[in-house]
C-alpha atoms as a PDB file:
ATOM      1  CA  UNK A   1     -81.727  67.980 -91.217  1.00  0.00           C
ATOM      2  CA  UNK A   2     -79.673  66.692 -93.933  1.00  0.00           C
ATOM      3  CA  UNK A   3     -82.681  66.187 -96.525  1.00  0.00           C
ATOM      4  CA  UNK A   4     -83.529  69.183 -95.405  1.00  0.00           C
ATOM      5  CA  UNK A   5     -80.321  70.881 -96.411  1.00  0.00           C
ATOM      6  CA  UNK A   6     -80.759  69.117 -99.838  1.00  0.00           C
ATOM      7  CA  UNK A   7     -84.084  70.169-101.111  1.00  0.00           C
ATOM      8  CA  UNK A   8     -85.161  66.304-100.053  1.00  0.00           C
ATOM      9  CA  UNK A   9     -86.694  66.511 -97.192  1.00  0.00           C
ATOM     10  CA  UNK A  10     -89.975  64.837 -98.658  1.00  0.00           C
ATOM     11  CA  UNK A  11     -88.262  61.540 -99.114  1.00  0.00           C
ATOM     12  CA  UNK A  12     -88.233  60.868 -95.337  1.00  0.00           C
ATOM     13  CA  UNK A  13     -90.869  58.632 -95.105  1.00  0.00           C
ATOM     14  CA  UNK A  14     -89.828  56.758 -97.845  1.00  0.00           C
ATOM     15  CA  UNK A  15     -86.411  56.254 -96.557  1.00  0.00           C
ATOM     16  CA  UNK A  16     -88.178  55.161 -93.554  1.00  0.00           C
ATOM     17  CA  UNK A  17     -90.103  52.689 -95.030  1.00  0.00           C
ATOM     18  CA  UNK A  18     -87.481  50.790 -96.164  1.00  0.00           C
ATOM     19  CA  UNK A  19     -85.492  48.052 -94.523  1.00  0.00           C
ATOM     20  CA  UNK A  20     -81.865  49.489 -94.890  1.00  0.00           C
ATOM     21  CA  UNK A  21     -83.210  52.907 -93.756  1.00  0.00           C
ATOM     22  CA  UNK A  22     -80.816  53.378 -90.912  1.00  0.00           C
ATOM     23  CA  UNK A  23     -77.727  52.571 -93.328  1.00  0.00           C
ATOM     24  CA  UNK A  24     -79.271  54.964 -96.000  1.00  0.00           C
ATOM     25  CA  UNK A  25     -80.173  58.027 -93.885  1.00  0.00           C
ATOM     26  CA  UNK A  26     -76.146  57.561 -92.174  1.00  0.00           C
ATOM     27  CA  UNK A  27     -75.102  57.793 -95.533  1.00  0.00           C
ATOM     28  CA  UNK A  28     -77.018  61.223 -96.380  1.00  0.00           C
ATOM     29  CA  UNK A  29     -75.986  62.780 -93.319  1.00  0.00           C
ATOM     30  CA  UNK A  30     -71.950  61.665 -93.821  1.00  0.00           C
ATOM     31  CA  UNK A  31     -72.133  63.155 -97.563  1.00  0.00           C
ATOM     32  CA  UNK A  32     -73.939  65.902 -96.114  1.00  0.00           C
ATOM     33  CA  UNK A  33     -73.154  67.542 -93.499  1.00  0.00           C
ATOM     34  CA  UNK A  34     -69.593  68.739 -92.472  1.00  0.00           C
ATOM     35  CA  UNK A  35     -68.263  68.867 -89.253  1.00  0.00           C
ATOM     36  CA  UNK A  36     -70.830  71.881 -87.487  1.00  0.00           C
ATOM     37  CA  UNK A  37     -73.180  70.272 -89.120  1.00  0.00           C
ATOM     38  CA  UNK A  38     -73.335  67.186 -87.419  1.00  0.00           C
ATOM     39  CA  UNK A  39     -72.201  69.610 -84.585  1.00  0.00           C
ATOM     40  CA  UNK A  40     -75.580  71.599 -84.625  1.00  0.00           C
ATOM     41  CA  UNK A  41     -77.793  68.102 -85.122  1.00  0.00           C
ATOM     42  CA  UNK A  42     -75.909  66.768 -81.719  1.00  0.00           C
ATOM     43  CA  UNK A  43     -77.114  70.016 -80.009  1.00  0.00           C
ATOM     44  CA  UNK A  44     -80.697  69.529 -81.268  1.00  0.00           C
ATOM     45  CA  UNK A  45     -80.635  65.978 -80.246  1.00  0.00           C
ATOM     46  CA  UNK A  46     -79.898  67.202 -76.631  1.00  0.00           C
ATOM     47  CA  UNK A  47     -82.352  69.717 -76.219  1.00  0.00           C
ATOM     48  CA  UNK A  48     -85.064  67.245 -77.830  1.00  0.00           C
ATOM     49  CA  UNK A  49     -83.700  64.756 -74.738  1.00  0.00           C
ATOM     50  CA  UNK A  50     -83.738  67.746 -72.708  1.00  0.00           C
ATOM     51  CA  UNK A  51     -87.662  68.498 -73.240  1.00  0.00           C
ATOM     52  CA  UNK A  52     -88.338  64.279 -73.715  1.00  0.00           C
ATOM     53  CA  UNK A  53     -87.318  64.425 -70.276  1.00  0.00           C
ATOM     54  CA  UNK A  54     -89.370  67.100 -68.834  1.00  0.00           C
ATOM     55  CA  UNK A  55     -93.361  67.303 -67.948  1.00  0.00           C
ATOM     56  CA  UNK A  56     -94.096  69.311 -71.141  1.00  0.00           C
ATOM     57  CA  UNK A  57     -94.668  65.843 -73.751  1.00  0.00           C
ATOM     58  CA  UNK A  58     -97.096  64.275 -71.023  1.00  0.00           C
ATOM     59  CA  UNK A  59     -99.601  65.704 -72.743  1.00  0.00           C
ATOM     60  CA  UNK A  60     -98.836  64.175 -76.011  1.00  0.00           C
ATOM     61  CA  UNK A  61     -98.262  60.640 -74.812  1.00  0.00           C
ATOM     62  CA  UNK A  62    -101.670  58.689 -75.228  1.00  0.00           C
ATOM     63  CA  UNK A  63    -101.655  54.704 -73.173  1.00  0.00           C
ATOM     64  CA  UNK A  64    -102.524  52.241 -76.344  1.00  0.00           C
ATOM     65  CA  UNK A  65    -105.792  50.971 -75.659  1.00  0.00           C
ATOM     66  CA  UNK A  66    -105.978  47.984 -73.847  1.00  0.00           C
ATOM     67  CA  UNK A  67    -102.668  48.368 -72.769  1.00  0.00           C
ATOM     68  CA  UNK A  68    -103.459  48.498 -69.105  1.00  0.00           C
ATOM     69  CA  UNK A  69    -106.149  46.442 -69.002  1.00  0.00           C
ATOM     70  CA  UNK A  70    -104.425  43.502 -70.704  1.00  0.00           C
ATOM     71  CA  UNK A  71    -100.983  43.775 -68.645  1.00  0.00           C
ATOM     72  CA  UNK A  72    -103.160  42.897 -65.741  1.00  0.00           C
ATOM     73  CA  UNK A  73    -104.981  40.505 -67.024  1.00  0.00           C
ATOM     74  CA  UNK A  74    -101.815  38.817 -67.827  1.00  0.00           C
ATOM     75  CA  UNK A  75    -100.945  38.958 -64.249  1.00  0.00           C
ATOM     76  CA  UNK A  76    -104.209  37.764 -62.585  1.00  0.00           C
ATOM     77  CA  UNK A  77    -103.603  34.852 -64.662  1.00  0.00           C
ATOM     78  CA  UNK A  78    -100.260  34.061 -63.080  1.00  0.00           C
ATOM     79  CA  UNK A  79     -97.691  36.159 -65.850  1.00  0.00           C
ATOM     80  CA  UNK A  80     -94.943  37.831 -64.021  1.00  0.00           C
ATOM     81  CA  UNK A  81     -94.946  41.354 -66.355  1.00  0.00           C
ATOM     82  CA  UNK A  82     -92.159  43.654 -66.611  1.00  0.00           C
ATOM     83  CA  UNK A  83     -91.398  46.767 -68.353  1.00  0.00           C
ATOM     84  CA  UNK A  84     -87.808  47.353 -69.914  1.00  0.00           C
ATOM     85  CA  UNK A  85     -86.953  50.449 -71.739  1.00  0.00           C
ATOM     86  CA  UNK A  86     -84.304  52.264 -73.080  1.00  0.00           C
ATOM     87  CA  UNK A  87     -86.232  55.589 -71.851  1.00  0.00           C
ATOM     88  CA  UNK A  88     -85.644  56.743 -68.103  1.00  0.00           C
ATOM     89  CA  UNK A  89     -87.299  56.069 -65.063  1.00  0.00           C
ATOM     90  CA  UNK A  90     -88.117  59.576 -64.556  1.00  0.00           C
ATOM     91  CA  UNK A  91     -90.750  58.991 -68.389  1.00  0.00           C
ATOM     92  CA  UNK A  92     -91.519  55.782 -67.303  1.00  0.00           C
ATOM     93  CA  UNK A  93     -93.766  56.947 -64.197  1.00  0.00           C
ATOM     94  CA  UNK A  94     -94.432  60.720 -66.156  1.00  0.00           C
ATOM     95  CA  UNK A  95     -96.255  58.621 -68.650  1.00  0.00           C
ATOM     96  CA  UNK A  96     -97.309  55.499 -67.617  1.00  0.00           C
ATOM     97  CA  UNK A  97    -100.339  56.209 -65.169  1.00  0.00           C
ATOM     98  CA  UNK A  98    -100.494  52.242 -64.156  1.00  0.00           C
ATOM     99  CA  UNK A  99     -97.100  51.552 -63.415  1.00  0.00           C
ATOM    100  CA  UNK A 100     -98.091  49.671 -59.922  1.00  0.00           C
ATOM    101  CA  UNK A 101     -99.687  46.784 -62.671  1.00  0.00           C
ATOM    102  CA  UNK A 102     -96.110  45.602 -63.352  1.00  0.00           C
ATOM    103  CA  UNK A 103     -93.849  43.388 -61.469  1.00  0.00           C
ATOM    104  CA  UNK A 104     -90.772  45.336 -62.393  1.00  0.00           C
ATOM    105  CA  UNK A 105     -89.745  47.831 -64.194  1.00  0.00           C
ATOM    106  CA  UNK A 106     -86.402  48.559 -65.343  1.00  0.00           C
ATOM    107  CA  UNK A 107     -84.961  51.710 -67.580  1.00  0.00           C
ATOM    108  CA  UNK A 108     -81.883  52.791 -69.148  1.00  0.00           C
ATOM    109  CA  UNK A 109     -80.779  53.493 -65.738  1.00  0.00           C
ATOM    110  CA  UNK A 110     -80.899  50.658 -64.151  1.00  0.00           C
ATOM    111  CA  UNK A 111     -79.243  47.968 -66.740  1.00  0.00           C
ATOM    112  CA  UNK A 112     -75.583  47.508 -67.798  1.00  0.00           C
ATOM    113  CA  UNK A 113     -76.623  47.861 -71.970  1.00  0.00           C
ATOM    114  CA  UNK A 114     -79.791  49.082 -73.192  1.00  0.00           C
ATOM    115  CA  UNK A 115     -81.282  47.764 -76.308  1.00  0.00           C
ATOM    116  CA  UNK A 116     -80.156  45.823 -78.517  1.00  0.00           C
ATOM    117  CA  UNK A 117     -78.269  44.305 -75.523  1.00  0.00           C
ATOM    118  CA  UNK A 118     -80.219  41.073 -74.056  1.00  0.00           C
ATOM    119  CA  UNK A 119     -78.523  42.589 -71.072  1.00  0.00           C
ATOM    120  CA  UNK A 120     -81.931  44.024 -69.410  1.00  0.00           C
ATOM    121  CA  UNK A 121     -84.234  41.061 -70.435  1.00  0.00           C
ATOM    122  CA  UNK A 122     -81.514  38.627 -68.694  1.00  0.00           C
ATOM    123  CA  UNK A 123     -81.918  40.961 -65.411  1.00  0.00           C
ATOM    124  CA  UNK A 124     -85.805  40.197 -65.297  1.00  0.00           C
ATOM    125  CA  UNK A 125     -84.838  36.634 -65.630  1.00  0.00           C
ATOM    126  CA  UNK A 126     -83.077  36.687 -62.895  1.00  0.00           C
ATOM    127  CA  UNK A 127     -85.505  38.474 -60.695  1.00  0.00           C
ATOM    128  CA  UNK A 128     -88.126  36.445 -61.513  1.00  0.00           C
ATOM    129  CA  UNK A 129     -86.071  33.019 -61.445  1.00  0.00           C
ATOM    130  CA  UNK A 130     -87.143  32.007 -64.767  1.00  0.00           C
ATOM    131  CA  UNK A 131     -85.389  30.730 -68.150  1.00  0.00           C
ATOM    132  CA  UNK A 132     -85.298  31.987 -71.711  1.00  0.00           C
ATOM    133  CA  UNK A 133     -87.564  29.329 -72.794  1.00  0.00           C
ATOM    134  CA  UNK A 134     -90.411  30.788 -69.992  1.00  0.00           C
ATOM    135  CA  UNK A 135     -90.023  33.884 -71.339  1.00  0.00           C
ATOM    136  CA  UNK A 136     -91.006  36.206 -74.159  1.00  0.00           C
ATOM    137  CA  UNK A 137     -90.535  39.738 -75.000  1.00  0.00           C
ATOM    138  CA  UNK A 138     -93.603  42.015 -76.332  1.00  0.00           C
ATOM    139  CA  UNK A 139     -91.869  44.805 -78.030  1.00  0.00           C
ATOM    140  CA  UNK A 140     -92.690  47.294 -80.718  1.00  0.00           C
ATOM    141  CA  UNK A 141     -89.239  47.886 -82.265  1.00  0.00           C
ATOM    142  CA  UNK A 142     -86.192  46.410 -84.100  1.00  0.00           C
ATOM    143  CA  UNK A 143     -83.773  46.712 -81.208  1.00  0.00           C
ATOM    144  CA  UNK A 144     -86.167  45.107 -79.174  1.00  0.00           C
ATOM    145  CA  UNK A 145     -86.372  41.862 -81.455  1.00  0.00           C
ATOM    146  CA  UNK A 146     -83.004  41.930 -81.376  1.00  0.00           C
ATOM    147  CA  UNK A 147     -82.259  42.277 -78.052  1.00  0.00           C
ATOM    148  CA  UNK A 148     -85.000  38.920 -77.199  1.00  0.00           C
ATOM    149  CA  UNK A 149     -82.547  37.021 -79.623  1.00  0.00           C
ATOM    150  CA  UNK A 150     -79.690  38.004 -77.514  1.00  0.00           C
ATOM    151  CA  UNK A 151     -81.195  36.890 -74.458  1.00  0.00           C
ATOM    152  CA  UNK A 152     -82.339  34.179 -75.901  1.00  0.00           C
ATOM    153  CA  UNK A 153     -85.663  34.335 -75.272  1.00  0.00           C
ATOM    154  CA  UNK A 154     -88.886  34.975 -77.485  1.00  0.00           C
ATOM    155  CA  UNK A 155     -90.229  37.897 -78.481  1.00  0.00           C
ATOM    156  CA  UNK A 156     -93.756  39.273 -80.013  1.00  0.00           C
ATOM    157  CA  UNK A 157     -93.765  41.947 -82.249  1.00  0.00           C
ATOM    158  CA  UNK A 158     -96.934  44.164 -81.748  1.00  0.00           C
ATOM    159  CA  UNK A 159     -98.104  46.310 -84.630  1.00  0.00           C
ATOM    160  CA  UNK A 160     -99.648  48.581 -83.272  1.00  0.00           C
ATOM    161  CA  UNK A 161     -96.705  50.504 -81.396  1.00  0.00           C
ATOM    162  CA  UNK A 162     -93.922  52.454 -82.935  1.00  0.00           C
ATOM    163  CA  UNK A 163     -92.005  50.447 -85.197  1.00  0.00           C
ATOM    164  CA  UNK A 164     -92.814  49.739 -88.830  1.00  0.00           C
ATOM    165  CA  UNK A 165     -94.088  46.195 -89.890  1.00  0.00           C
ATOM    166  CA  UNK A 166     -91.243  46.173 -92.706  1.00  0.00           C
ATOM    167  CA  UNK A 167     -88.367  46.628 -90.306  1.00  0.00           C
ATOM    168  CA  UNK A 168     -89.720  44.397 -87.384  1.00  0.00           C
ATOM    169  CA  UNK A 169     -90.304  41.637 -90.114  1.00  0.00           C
ATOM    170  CA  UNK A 170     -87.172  41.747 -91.389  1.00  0.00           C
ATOM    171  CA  UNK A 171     -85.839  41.265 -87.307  1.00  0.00           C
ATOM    172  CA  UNK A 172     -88.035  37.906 -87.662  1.00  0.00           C
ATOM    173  CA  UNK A 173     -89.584  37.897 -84.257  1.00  0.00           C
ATOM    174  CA  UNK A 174     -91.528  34.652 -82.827  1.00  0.00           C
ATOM    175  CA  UNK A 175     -94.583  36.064 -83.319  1.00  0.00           C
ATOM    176  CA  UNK A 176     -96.818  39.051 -84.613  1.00  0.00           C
ATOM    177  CA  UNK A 177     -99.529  40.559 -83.070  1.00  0.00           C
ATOM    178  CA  UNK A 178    -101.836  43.649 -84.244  1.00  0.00           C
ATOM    179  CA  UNK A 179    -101.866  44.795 -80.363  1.00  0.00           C
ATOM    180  CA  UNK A 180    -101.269  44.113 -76.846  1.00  0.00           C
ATOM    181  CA  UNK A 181    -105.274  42.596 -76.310  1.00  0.00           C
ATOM    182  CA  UNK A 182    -104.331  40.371 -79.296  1.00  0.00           C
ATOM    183  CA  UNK A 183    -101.162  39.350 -77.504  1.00  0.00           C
ATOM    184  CA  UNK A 184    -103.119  38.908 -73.963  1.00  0.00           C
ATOM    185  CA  UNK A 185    -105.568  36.640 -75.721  1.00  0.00           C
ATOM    186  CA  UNK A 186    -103.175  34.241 -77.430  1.00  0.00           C
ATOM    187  CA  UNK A 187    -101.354  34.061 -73.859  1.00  0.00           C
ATOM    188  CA  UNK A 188    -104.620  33.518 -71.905  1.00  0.00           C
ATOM    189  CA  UNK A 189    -105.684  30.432 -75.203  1.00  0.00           C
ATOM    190  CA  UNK A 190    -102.015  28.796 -74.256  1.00  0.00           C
ATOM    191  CA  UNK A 191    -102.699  28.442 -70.496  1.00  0.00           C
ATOM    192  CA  UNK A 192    -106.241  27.049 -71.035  1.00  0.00           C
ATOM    193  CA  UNK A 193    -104.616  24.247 -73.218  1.00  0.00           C
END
């Protein structure tokens, strides 16, 4: 809205690209916008919530391929596999048609801090009685890297979900993978050895 307002909106995605993107985008909105501004921008950020939350984006949402197929492979092969998100529970079963191939699920609802917090990836730990060492975190997003460092665990960055290479590089995960099937076959090569 604020690039907007200044005749810029078609710098977006390269403010986006960059690595202090959050920082610089703050900084065009503060020098921007005045007080109904930012006003107006919280009221379209709760009706987008508003329609996130009801049936209408189903049919937008597309499952990554492999996605299901390799979360229960994984847990044939003796993973425990849980979902955390900072979205709701009410999203998580709206879009995610093989929710019964997880071992838990938790949302934004159901853990003290969301993301970055390790809070939610310690609560999995718990329920599944294992340590940070045992465990890593697949994610798709900086606040997800971060939030494996606070818990002290692992984490995989996958490439192929919604978070830009540059910014998940710069949150140096463990590891990279192009995808979740990449990701399942690394995991399935470290039990056979």
């Amino acid at each position: 809205m604020a690039l907007e307002l200044r005749g810029e909106s078609s710098l977006l995605q390269e403010i986006i690209r960059r690595s202090d993107a959050e920082s610089v985008l703050d900084a065009i909105v503060n020098s921007t916008l005045d007080a109904a501004g930012i006003d107006r921008a919280e009221r379209i950020r709760l009706k987008y919530k508003e329609f996130f939350n009801s049936d209408k984006p189903r049919s937008l949402v597309s499952i990554h391929p492999y996605a299901e197929s390799s979360i229960r492979s994984l847990s044939q092969e003796g993973y425990k596999v849980a979902l955390l998100t900072n979205g709701n529970r009410v999203t998580v079963e709206r879009d995610v048609p093989f929710t019964d191939a997880f071992d838990l699920i938790l949302s934004e609802d159901e853990v003290a801090q969301k993301k970055p917090s390790g809070d939610g990836i310690r609560q999995i730990m718990s329920s599944f009685g294992t340590l940070p060492h045992q465990t890593i975190f697949v994610c798709d997003a900086s606040v997800d890297i971060k939030a494996a460092k606070d818990a002290g665990t692992m984490s995989a960055a996958a490439l192929s979900g919604m978070g830009l290479e540059i910014h998940l590089k710069q949150e140096n995960p463990d590891i990279i993978v192009n995808d979740l099937a990449e990701f399942e076959n690394l995991m399935l090569a470290l039990k056979r050895d």
